[in-house]
N, C-alpha and C. Protein backbone atom coordinates (compact mmCIF):
# COMPACT_ATOMS: atom_id res chain seq x y z
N UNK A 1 -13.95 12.69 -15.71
CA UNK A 1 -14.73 11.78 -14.88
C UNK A 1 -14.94 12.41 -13.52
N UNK A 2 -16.08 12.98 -13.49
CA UNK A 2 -16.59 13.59 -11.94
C UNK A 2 -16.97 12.69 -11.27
N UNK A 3 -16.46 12.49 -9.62
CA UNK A 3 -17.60 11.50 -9.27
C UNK A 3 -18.59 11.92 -8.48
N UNK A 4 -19.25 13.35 -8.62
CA UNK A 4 -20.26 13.82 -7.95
C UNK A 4 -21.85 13.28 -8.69
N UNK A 5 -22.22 13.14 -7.90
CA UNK A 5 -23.68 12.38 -8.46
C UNK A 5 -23.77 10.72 -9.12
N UNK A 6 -22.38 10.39 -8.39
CA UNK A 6 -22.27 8.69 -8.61
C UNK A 6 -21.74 8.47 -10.61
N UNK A 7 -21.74 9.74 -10.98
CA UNK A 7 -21.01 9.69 -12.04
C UNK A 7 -19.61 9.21 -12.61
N UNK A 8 -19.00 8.96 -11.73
CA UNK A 8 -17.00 8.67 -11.92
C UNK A 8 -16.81 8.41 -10.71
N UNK A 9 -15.27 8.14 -10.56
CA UNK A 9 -14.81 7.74 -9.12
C UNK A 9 -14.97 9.15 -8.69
N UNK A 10 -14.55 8.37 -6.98
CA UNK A 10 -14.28 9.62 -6.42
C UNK A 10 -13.15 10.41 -6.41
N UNK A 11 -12.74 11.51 -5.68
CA UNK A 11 -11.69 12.07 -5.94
C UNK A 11 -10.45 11.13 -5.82
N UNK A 12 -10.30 10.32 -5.06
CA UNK A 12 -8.94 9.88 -4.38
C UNK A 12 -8.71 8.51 -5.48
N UNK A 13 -9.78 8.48 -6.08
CA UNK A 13 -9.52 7.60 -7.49
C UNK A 13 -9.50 7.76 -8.69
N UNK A 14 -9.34 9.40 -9.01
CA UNK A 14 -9.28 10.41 -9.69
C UNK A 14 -7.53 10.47 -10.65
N UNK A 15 -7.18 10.38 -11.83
CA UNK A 15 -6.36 10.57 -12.14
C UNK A 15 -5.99 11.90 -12.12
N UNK A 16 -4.53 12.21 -11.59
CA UNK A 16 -4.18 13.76 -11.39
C UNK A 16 -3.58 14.29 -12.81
N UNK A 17 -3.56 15.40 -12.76
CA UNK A 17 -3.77 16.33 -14.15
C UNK A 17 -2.00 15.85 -14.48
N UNK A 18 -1.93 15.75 -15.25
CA UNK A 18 -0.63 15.45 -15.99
C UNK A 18 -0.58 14.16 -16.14
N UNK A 19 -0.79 12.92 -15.64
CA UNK A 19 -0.52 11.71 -15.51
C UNK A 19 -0.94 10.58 -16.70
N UNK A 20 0.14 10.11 -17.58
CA UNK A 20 -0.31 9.56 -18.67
C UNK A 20 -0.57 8.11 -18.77
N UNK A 21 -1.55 7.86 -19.67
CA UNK A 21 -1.31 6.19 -19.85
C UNK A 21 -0.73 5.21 -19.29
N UNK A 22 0.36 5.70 -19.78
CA UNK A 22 1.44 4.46 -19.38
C UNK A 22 1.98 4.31 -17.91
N UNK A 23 2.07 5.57 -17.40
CA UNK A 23 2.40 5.69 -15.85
C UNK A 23 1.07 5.07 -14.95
N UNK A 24 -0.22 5.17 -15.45
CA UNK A 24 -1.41 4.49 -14.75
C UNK A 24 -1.10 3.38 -15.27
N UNK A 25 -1.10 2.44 -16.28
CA UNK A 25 -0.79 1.02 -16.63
C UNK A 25 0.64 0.76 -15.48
N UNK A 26 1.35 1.22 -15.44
CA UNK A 26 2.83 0.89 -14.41
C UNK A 26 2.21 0.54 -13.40
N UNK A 27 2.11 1.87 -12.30
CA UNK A 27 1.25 1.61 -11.24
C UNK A 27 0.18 0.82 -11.17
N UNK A 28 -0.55 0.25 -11.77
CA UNK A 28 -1.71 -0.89 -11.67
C UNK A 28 -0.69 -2.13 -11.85
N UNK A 29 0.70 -2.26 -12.75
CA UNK A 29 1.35 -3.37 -12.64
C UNK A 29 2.36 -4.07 -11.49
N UNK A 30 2.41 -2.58 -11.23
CA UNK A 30 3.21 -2.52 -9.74
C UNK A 30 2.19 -2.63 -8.47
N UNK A 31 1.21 -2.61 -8.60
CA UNK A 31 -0.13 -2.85 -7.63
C UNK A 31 -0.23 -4.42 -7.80
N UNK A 32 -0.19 -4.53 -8.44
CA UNK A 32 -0.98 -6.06 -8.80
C UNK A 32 0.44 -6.88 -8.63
N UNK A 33 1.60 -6.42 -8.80
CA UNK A 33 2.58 -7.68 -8.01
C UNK A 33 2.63 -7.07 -6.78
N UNK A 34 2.60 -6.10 -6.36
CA UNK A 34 2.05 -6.16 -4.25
C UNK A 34 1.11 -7.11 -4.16
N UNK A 35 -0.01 -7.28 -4.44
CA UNK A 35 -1.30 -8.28 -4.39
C UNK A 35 -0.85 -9.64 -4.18
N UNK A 36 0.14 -10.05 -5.59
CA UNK A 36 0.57 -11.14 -5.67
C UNK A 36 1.50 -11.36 -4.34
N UNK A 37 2.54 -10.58 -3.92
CA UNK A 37 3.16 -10.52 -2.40
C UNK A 37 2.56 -10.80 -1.63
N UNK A 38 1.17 -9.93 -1.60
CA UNK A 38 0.57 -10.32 -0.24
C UNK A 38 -0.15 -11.95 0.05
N UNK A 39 -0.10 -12.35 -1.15
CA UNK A 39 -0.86 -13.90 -0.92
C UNK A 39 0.27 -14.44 -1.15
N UNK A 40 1.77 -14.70 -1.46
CA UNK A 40 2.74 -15.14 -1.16
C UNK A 40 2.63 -14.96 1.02
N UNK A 41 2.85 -13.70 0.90
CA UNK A 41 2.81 -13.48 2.75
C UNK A 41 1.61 -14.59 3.50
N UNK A 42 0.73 -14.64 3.06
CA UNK A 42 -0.67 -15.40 3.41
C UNK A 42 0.11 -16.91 3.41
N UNK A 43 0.57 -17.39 2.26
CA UNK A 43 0.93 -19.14 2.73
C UNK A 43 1.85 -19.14 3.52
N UNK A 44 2.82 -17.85 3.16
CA UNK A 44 3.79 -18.30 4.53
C UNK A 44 3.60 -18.06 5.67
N UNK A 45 2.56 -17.53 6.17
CA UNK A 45 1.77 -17.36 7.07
C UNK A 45 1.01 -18.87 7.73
N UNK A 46 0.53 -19.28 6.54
CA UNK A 46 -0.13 -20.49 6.42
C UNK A 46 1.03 -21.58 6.90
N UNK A 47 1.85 -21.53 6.03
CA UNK A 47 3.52 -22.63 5.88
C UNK A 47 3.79 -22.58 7.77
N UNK A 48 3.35 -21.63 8.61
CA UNK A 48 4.36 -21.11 10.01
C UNK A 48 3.44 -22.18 10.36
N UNK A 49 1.89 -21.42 10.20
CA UNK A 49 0.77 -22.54 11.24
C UNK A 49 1.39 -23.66 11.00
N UNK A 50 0.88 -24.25 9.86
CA UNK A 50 0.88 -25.87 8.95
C UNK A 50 1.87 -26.49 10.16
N UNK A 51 2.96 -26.07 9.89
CA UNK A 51 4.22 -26.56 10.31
C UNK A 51 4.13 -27.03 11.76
N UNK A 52 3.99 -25.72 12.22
CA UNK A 52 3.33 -26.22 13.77
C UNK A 52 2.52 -26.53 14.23
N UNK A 53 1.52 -26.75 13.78
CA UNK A 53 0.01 -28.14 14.03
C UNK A 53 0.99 -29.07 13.32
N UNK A 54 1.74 -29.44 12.69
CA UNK A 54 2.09 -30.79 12.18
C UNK A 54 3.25 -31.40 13.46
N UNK A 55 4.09 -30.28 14.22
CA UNK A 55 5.02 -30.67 15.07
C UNK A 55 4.23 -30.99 16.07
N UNK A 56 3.30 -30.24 16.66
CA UNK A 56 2.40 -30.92 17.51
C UNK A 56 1.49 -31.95 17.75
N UNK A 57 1.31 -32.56 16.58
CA UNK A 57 0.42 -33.38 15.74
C UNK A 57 1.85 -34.89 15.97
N UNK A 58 3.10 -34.74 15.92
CA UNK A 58 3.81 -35.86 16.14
C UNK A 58 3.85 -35.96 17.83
N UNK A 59 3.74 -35.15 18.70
CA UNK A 59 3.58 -35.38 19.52
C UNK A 59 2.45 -36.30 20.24
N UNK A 60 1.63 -36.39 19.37
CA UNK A 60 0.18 -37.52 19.46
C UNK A 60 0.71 -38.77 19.00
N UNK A 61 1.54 -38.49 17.91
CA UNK A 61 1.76 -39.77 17.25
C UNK A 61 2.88 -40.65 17.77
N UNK A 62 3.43 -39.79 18.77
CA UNK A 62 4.43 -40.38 19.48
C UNK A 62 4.10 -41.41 20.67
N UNK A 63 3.11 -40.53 21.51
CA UNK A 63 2.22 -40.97 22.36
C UNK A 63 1.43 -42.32 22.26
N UNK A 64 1.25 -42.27 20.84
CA UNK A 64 0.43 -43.57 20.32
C UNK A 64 1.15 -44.77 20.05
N UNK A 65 2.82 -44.59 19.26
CA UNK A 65 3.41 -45.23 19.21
C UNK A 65 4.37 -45.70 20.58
N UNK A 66 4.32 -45.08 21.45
CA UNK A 66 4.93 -45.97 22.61
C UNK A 66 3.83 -46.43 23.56
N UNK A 67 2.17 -46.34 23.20
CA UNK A 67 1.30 -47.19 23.83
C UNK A 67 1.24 -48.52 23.06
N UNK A 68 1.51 -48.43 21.78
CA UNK A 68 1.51 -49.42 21.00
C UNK A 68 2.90 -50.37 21.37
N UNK A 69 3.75 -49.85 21.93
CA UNK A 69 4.95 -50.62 22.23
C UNK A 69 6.24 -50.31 20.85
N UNK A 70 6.24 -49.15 20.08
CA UNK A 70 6.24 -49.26 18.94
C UNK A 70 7.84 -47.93 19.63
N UNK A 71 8.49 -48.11 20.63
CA UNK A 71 9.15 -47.19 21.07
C UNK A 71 10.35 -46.98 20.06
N UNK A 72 11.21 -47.66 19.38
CA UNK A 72 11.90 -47.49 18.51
C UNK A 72 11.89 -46.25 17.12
N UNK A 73 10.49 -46.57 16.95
CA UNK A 73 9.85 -45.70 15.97
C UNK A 73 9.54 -44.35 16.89
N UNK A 74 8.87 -44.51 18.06
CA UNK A 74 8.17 -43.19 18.86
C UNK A 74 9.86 -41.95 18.71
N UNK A 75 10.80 -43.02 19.38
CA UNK A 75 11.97 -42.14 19.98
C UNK A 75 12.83 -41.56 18.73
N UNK A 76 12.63 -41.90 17.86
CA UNK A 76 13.00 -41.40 16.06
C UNK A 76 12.42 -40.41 16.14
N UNK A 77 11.12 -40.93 15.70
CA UNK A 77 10.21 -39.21 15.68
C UNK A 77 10.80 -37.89 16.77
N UNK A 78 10.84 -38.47 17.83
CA UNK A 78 11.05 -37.14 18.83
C UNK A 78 12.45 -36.72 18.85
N UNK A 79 13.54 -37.64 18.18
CA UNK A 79 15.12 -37.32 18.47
C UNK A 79 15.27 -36.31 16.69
N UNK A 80 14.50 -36.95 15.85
CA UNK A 80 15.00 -36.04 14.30
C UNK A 80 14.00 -35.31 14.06
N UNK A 81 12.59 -35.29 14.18
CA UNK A 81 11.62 -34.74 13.91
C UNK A 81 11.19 -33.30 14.63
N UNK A 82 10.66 -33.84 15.54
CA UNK A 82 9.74 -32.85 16.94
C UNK A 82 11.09 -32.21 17.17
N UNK A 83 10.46 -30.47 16.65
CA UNK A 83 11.73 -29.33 16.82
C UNK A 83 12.32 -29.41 15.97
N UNK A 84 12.44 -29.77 14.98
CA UNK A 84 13.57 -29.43 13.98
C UNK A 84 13.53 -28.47 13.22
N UNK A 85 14.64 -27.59 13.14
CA UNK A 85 14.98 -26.47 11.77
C UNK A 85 13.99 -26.84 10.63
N UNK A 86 12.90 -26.17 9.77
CA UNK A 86 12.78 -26.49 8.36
C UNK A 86 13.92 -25.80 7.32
N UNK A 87 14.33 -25.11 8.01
CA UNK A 87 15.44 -24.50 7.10
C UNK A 87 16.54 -25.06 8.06
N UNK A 88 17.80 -25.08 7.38
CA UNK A 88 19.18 -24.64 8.24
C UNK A 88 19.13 -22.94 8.99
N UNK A 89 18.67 -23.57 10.68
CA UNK A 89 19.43 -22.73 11.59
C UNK A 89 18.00 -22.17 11.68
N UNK A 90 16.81 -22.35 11.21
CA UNK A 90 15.48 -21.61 11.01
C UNK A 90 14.19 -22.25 11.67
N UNK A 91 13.20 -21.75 12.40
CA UNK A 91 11.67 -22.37 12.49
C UNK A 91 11.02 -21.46 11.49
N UNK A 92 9.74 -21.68 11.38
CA UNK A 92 8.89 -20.70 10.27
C UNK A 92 8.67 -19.45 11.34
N UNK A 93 8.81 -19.71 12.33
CA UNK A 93 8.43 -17.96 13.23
C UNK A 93 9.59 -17.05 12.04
N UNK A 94 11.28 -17.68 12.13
CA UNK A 94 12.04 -16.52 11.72
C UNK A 94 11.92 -16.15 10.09
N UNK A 95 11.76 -16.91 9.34
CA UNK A 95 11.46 -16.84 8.02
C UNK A 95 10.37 -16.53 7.38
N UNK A 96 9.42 -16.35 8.30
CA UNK A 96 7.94 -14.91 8.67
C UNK A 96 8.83 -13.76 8.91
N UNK A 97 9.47 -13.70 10.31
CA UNK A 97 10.12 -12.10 10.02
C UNK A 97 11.09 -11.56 8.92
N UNK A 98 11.95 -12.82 8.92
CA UNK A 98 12.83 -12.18 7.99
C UNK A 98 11.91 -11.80 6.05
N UNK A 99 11.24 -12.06 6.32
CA UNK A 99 9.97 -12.01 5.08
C UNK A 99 9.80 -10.51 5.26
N UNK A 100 9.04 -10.40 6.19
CA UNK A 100 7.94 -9.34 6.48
C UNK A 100 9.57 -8.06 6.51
N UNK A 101 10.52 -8.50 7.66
CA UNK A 101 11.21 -7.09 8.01
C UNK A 101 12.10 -7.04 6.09
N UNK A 102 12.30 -8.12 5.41
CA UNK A 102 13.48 -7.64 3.99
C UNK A 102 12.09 -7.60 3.13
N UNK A 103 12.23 -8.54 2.58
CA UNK A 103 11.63 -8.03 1.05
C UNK A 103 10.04 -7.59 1.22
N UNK A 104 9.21 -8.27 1.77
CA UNK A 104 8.05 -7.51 1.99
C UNK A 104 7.87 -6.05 2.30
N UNK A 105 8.75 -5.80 3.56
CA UNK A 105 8.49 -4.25 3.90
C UNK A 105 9.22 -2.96 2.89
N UNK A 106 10.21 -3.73 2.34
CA UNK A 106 11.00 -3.32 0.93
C UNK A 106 10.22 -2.65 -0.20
N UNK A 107 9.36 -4.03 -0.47
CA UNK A 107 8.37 -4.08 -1.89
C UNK A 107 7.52 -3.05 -1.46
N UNK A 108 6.77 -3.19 -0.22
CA UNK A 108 5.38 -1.79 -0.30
C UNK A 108 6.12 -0.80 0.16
N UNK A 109 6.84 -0.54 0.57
CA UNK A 109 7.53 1.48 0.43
C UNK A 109 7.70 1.10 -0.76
N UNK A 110 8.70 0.50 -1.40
CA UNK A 110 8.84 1.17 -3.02
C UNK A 110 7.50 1.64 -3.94
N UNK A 111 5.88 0.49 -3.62
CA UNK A 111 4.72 0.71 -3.97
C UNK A 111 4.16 1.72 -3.63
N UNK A 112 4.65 2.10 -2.29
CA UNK A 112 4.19 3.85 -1.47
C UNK A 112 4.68 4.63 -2.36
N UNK A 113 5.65 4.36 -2.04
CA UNK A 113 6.63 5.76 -2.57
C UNK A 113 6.13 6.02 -4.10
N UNK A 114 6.40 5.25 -4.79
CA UNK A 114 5.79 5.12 -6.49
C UNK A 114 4.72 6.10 -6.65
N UNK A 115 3.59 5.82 -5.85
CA UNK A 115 2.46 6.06 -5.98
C UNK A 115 2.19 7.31 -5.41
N UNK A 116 3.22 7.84 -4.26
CA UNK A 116 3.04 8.98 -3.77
C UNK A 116 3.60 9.88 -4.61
N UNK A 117 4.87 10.14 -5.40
CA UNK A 117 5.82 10.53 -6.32
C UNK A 117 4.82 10.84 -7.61
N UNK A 118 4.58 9.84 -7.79
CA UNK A 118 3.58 9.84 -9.41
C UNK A 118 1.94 10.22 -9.35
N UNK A 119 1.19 9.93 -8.31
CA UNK A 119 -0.02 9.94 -8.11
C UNK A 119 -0.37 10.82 -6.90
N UNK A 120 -0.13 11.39 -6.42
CA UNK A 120 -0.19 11.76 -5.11
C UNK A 120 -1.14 10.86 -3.82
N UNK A 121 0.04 10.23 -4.15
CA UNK A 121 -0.72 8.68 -3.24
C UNK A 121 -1.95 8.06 -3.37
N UNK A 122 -2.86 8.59 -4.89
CA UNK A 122 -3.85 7.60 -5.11
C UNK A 122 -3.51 6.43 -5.51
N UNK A 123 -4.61 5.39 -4.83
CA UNK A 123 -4.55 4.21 -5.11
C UNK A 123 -5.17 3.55 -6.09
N UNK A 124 -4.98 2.05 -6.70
CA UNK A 124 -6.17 1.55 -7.89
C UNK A 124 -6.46 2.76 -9.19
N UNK A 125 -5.65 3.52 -9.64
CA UNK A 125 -6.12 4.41 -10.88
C UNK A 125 -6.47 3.55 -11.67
N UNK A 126 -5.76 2.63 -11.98
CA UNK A 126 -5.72 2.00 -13.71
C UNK A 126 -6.99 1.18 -12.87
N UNK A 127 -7.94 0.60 -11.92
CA UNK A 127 -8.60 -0.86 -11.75
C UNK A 127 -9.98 0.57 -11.77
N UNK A 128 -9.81 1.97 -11.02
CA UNK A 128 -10.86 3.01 -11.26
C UNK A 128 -11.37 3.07 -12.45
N UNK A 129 -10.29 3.52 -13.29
CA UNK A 129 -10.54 3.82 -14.77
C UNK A 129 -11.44 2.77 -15.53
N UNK A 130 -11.12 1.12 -15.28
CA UNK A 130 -11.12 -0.01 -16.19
C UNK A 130 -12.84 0.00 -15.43
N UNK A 131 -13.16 0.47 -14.64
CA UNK A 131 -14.52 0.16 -13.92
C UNK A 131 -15.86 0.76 -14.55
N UNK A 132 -14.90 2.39 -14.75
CA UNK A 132 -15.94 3.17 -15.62
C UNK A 132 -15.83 2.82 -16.60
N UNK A 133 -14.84 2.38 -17.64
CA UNK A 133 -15.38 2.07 -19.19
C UNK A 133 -15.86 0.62 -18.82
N UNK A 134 -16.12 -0.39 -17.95
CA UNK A 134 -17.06 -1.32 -18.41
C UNK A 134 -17.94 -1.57 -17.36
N UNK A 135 -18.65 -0.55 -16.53
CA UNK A 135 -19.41 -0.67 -16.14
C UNK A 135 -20.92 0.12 -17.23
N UNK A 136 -21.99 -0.78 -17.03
CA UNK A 136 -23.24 0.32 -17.89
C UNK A 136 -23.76 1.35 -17.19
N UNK A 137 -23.39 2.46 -17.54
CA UNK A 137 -23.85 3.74 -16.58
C UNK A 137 -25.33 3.73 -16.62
N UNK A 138 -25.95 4.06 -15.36
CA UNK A 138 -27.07 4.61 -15.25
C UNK A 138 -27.98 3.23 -14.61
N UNK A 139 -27.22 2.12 -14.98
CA UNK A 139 -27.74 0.65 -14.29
C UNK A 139 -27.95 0.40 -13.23
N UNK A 140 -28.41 -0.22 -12.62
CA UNK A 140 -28.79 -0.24 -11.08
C UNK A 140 -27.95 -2.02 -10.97
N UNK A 141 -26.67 -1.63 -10.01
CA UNK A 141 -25.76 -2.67 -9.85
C UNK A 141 -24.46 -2.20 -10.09
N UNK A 142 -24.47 -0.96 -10.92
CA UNK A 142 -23.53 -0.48 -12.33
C UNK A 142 -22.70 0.81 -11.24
N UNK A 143 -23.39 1.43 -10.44
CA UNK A 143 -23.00 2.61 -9.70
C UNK A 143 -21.89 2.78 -9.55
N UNK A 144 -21.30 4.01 -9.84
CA UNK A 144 -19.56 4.24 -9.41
C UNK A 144 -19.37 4.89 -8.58
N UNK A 145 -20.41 5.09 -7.65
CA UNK A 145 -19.88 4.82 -6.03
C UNK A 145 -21.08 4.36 -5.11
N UNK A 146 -20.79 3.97 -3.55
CA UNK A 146 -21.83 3.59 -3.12
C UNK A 146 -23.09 4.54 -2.60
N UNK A 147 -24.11 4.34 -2.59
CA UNK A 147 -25.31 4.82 -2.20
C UNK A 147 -25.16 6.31 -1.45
């Protein structure tokens, strides 16, 4: 698979000379649970905001409930609620880092490393490969690389 003249990938999506089957199926399986990581990282990303538009969000509701005269209820909210741990001993700021600095930054060196060891750090082999056998060569839409 050349990819000169939009024929094949390009080089850096090029399977290197020795590299079999099954080691491109690995690496595309080991790619594709990084992927899945990274949209795990994305809600908890999401989970940090959420959390804090919702703590700030009782702060309105607090406001409302002691215009309402409703202070019993207001001073609950602000004594157990507003600020509290979601974890024991935790806000979502630290359970973002402790994410990102253990198992996240863990998982992609081992995905580096894999890929540098076995592939010489090409990326996507097995999603390259799967492109040219089902794309229709010569189609206009179909191109295996851009313009």
């Amino acid at each position: 698979m050349a990819g000169e003249a939009g024929n094949g990938p390009d080089r850096a999506h090029q399977r290197p000379e020795g590299l079999d089957d099954v080691t491109v199926q690995a690496l595309g399986k080991l790619s594709e649970a990084l992927e899945t990581v990274e949209r795990v990282r994305g809600h908890l990303y999401s989970l940090h905001q959420l959390i804090g538009t919702a703590d700030f969000q009782l702060d309105e509701a607090v406001s409302l409930f002691m215009q309402g005269g409703r202070t019993a209820i207001a001073e609950r909210i602000e004594k157990e609620l507003i600020g509290r741990n979601v974890v024991p001993g935790r806000w979502t700021f630290q359970l973002v880092e402790e994410f990102d600095d253990g198992y996240y930054s863990e998982f992609r060196e081992l995905e580096r490393d894999a890929r540098n060891e076995l592939a010489g750090g090409r990326r996507h082999l097995y999603e390259a490969e799967l492109k040219e056998r089902r794309r229709t060569h010569g189609r206009p839409g179909h191109e295996a690389l851009p313009g």
